[in-house]
C-alpha atoms as a PDB file:
ATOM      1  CA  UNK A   1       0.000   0.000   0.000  1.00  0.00           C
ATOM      2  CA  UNK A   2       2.947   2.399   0.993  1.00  0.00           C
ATOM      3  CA  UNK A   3       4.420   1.791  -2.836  1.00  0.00           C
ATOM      4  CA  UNK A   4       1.062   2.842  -4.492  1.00  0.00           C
ATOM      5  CA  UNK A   5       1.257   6.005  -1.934  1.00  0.00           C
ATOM      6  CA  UNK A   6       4.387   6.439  -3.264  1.00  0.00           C
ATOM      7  CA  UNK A   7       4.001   6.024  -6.551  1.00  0.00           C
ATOM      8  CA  UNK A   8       1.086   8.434  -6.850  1.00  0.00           C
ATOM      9  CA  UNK A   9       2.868  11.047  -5.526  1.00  0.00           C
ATOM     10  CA  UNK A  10       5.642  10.850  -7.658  1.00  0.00           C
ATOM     11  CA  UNK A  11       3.537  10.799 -10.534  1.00  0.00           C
ATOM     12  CA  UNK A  12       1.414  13.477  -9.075  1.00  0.00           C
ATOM     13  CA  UNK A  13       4.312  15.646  -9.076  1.00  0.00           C
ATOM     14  CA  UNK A  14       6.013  14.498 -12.268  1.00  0.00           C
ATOM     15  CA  UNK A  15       2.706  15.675 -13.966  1.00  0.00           C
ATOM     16  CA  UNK A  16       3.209  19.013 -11.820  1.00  0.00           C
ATOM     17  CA  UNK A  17       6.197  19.380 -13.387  1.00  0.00           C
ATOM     18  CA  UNK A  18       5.244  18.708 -16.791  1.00  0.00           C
ATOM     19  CA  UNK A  19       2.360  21.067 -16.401  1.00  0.00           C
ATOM     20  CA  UNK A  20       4.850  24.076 -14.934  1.00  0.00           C
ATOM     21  CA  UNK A  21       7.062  23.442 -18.008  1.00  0.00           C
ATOM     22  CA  UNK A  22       4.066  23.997 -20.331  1.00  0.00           C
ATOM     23  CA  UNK A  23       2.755  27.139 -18.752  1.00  0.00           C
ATOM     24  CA  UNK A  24       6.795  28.515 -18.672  1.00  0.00           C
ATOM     25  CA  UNK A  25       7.038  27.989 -22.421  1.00  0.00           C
ATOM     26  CA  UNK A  26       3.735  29.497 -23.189  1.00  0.00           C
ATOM     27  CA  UNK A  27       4.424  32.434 -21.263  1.00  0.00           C
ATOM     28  CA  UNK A  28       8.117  32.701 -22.698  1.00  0.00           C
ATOM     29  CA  UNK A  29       6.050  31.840 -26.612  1.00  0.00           C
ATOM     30  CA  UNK A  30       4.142  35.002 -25.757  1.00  0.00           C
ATOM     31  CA  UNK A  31       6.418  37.670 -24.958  1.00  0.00           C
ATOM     32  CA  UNK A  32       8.713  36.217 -27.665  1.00  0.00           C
ATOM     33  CA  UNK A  33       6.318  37.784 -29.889  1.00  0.00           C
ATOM     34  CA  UNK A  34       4.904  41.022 -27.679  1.00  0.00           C
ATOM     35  CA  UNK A  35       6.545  44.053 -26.559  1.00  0.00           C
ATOM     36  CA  UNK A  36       6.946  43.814 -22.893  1.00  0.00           C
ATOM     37  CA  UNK A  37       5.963  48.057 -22.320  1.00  0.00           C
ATOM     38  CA  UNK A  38       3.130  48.263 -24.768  1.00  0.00           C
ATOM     39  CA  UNK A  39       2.194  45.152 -24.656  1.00  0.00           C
ATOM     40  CA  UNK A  40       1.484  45.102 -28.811  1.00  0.00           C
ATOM     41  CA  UNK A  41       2.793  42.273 -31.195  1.00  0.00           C
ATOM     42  CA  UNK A  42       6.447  43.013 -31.767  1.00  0.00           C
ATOM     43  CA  UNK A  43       8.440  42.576 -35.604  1.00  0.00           C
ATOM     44  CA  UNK A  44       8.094  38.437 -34.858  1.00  0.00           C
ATOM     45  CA  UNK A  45       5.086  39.093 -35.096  1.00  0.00           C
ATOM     46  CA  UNK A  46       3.840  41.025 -37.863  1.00  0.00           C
ATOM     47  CA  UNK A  47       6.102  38.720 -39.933  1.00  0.00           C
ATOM     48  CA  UNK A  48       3.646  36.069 -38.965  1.00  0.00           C
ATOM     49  CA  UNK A  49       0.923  38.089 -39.678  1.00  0.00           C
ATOM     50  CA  UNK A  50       2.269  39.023 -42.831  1.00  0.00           C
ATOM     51  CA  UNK A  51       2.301  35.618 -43.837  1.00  0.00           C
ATOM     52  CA  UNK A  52      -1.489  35.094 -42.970  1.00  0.00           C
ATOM     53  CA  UNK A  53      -2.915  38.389 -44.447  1.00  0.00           C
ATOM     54  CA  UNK A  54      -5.864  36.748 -46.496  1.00  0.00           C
ATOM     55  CA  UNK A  55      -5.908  39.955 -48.772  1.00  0.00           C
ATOM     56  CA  UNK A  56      -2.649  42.282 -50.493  1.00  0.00           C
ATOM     57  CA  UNK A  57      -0.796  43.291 -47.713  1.00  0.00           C
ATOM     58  CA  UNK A  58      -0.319  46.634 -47.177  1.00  0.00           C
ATOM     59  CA  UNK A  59       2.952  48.461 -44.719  1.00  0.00           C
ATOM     60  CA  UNK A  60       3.079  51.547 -43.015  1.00  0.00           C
ATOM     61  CA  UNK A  61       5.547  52.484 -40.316  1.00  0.00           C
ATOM     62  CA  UNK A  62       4.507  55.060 -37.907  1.00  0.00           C
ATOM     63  CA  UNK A  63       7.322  57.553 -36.510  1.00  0.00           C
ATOM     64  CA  UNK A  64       6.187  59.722 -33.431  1.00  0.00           C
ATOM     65  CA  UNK A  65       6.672  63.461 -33.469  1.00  0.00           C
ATOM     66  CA  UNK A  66       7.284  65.045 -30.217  1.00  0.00           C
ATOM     67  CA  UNK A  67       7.978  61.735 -28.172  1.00  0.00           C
ATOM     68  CA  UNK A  68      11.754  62.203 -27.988  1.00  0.00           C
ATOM     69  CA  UNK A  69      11.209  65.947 -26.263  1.00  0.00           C
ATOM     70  CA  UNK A  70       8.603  64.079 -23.741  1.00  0.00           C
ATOM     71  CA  UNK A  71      11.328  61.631 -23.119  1.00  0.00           C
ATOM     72  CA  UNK A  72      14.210  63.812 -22.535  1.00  0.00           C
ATOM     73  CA  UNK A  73      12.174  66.320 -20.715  1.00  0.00           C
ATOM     74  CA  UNK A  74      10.654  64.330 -18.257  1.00  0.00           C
ATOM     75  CA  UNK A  75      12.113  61.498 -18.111  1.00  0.00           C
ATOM     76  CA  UNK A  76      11.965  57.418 -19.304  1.00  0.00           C
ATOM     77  CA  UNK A  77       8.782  56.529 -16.659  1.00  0.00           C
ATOM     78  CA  UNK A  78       6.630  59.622 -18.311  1.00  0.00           C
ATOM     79  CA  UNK A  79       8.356  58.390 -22.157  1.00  0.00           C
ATOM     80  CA  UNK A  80       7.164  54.889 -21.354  1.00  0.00           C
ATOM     81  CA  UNK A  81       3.792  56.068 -20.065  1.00  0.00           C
ATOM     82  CA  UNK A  82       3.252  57.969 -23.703  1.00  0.00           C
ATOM     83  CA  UNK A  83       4.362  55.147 -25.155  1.00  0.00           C
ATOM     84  CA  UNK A  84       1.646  52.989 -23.553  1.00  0.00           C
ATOM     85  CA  UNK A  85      -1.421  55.571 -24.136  1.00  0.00           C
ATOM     86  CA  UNK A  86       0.208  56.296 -28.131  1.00  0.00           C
ATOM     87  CA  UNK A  87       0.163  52.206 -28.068  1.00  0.00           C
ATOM     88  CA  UNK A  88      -3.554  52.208 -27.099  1.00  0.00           C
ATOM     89  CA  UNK A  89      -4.838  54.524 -29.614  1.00  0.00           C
ATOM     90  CA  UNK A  90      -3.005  53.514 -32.683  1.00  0.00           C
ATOM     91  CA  UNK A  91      -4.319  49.845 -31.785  1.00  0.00           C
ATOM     92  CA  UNK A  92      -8.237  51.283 -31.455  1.00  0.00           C
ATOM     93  CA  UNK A  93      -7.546  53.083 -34.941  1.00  0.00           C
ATOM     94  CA  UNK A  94      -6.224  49.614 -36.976  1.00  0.00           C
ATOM     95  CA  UNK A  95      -8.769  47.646 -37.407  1.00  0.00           C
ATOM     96  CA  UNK A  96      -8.606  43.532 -37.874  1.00  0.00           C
ATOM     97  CA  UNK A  97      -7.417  42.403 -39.516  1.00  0.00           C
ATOM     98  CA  UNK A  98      -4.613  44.784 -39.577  1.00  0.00           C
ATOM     99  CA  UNK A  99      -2.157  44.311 -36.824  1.00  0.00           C
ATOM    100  CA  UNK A 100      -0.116  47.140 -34.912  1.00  0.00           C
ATOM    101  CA  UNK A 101       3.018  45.999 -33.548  1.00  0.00           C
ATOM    102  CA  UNK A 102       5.942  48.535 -31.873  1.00  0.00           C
ATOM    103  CA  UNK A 103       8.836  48.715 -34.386  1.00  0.00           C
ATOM    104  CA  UNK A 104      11.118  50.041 -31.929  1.00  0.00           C
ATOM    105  CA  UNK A 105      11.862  53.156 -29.640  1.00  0.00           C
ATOM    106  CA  UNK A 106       9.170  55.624 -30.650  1.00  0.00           C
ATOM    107  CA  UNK A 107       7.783  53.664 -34.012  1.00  0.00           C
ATOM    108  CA  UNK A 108       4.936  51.527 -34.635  1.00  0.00           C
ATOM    109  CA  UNK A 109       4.121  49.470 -37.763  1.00  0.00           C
ATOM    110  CA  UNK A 110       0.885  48.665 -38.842  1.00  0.00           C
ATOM    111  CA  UNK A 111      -0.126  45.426 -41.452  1.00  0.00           C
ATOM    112  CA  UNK A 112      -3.317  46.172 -43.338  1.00  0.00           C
ATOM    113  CA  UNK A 113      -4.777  44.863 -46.626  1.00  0.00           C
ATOM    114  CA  UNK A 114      -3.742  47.263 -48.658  1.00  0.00           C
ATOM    115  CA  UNK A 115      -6.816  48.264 -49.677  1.00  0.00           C
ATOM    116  CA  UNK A 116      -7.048  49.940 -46.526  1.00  0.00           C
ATOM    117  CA  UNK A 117      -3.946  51.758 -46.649  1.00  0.00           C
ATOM    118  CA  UNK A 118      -5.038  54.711 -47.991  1.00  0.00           C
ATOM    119  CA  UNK A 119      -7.110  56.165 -45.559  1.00  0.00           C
ATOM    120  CA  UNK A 120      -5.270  55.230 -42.795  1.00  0.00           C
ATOM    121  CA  UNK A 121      -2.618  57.877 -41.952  1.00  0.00           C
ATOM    122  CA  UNK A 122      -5.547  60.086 -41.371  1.00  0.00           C
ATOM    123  CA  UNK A 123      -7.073  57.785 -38.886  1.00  0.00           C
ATOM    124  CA  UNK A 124      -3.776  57.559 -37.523  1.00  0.00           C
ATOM    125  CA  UNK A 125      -3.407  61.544 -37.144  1.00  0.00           C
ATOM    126  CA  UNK A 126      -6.977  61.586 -35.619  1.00  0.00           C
ATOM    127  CA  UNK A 127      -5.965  59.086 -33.175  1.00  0.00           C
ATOM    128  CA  UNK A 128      -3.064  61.381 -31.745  1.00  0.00           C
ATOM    129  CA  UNK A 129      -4.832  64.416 -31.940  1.00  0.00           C
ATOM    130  CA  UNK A 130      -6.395  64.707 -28.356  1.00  0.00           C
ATOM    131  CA  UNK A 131      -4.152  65.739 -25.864  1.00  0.00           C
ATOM    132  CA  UNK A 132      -2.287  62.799 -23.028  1.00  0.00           C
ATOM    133  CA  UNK A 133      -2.603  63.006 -20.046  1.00  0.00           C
ATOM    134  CA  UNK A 134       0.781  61.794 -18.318  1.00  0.00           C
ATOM    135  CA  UNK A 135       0.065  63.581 -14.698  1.00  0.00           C
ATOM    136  CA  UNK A 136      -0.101  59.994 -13.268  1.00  0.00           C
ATOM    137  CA  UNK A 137       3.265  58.968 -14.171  1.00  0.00           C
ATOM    138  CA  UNK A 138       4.737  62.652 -12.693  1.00  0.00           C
ATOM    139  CA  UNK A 139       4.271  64.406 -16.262  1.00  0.00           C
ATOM    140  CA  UNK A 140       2.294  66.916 -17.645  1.00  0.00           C
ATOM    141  CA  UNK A 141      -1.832  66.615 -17.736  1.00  0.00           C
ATOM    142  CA  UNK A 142      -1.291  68.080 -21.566  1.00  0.00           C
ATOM    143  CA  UNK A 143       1.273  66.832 -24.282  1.00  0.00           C
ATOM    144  CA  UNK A 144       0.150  66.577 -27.397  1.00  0.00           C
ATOM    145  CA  UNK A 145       2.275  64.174 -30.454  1.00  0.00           C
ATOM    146  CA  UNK A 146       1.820  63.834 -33.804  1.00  0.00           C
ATOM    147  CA  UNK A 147       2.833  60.876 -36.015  1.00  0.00           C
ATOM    148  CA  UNK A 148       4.925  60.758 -39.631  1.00  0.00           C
ATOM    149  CA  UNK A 149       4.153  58.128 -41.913  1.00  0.00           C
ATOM    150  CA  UNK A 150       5.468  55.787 -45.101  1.00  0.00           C
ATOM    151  CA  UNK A 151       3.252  52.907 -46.717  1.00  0.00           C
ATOM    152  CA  UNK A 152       3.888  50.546 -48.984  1.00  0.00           C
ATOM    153  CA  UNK A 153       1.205  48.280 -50.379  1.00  0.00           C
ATOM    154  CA  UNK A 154       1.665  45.172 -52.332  1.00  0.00           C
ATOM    155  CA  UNK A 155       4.931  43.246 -53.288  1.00  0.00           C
ATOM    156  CA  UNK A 156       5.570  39.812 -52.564  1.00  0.00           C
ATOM    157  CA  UNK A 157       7.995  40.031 -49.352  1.00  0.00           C
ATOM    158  CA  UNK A 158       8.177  41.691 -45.911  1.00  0.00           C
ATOM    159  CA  UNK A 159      11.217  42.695 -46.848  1.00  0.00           C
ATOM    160  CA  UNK A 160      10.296  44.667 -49.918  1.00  0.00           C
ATOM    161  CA  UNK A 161       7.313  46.086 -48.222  1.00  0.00           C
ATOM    162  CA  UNK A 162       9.830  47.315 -45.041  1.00  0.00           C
ATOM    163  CA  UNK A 163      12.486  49.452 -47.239  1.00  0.00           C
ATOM    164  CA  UNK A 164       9.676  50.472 -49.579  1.00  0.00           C
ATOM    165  CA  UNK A 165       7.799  52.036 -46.486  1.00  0.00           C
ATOM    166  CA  UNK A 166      11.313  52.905 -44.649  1.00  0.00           C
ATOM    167  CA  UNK A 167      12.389  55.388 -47.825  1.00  0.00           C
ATOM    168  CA  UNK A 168       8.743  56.462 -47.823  1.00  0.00           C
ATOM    169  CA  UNK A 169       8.958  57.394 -44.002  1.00  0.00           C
ATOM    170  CA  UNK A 170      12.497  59.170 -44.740  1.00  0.00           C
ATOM    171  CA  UNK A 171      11.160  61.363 -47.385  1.00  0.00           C
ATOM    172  CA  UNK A 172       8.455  62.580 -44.955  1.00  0.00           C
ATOM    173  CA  UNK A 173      11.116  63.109 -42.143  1.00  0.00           C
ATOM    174  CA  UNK A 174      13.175  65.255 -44.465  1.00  0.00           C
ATOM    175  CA  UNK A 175      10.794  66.561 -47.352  1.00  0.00           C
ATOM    176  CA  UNK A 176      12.452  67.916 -50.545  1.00  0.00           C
ATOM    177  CA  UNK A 177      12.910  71.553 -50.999  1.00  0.00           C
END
């Protein structure tokens, strides 16, 4: 009787094991593919994404205006709270099946069918427009952002689509005479 005992427990906690292992590698799965601040998918992805748009994919990459004086002025804790409320809107103005992921620092990508492209930089704008309120996170109650933009719709690759949008977002940063 004392060897069944025994036995049970040892498979109870082999299973308990098992079971912690599983959870682990879903959690580490997860954030493997989400930004830890925003909480958004990350590049991983929208590459995965990419790969399941069910219509012409469409790029554009999202570069915030205004973030990097937030940042400097008041700090990394107010820069990441911006982040997170910039995060939140941008999401609310993609809608599915588009995906908005954080590109890095202050820029955001958004996967669309590229249909949808078109209007969205305006819907994008319209998002940032309001005012943030960082006073919780020792900011100011009133700092306003805007966003620059470059799409690219179409092409066969990620790739493509990424420098196609990149140059587009470049010549908006730095507009010819």
């Amino acid at each position: 009787m004392a060897a069944i005992v025994a036995l049970l427990a040892i498979v109870a906690i082999l299973l308990l094991v098992v079971w912690r292992q599983r959870r682990q590698l879903a959690v580490l799965a997860a954030e493997s593919r989400h930004d830890p601040l925003t909480g958004l998918p990350n590049r991983r992805a929208l590459k995965r994404h990419w790969a399941a748009m069910p219509a012409t994919p469409g790029l554009i990459l999202i570069d915030l205006v205004g973030f990097k004086a937030v940042n400097d002025h008041h700090g990394h804790i107010v820069g990441d709270a911006l982040l997170r409320q910039v995060a939140g809107r941008l999401d609310a103005a993609v809608a599915p099946p588009g995906l908005l992921c954080r590109w890095g620092g202050d820029e955001f990508a958004a996967l669309v069918p590229a249909d949808a492209l078109p209007p969205l930089p305006r819907r994008l704008q319209q998002a940032l427009a309001h005012p943030f309120d960082l006073s919780a996170s020792g900011g100011p109650a009133h700092v306003i952002i805007s966003a620059r933009t470059g799409l690219a719709s179409g092409g066969n690759s990620l790739a493509a689509a990424e420098q196609a949008a990149a140059k587009a977002l470049l010549s908006a940063k730095n507009p010819s005479p």
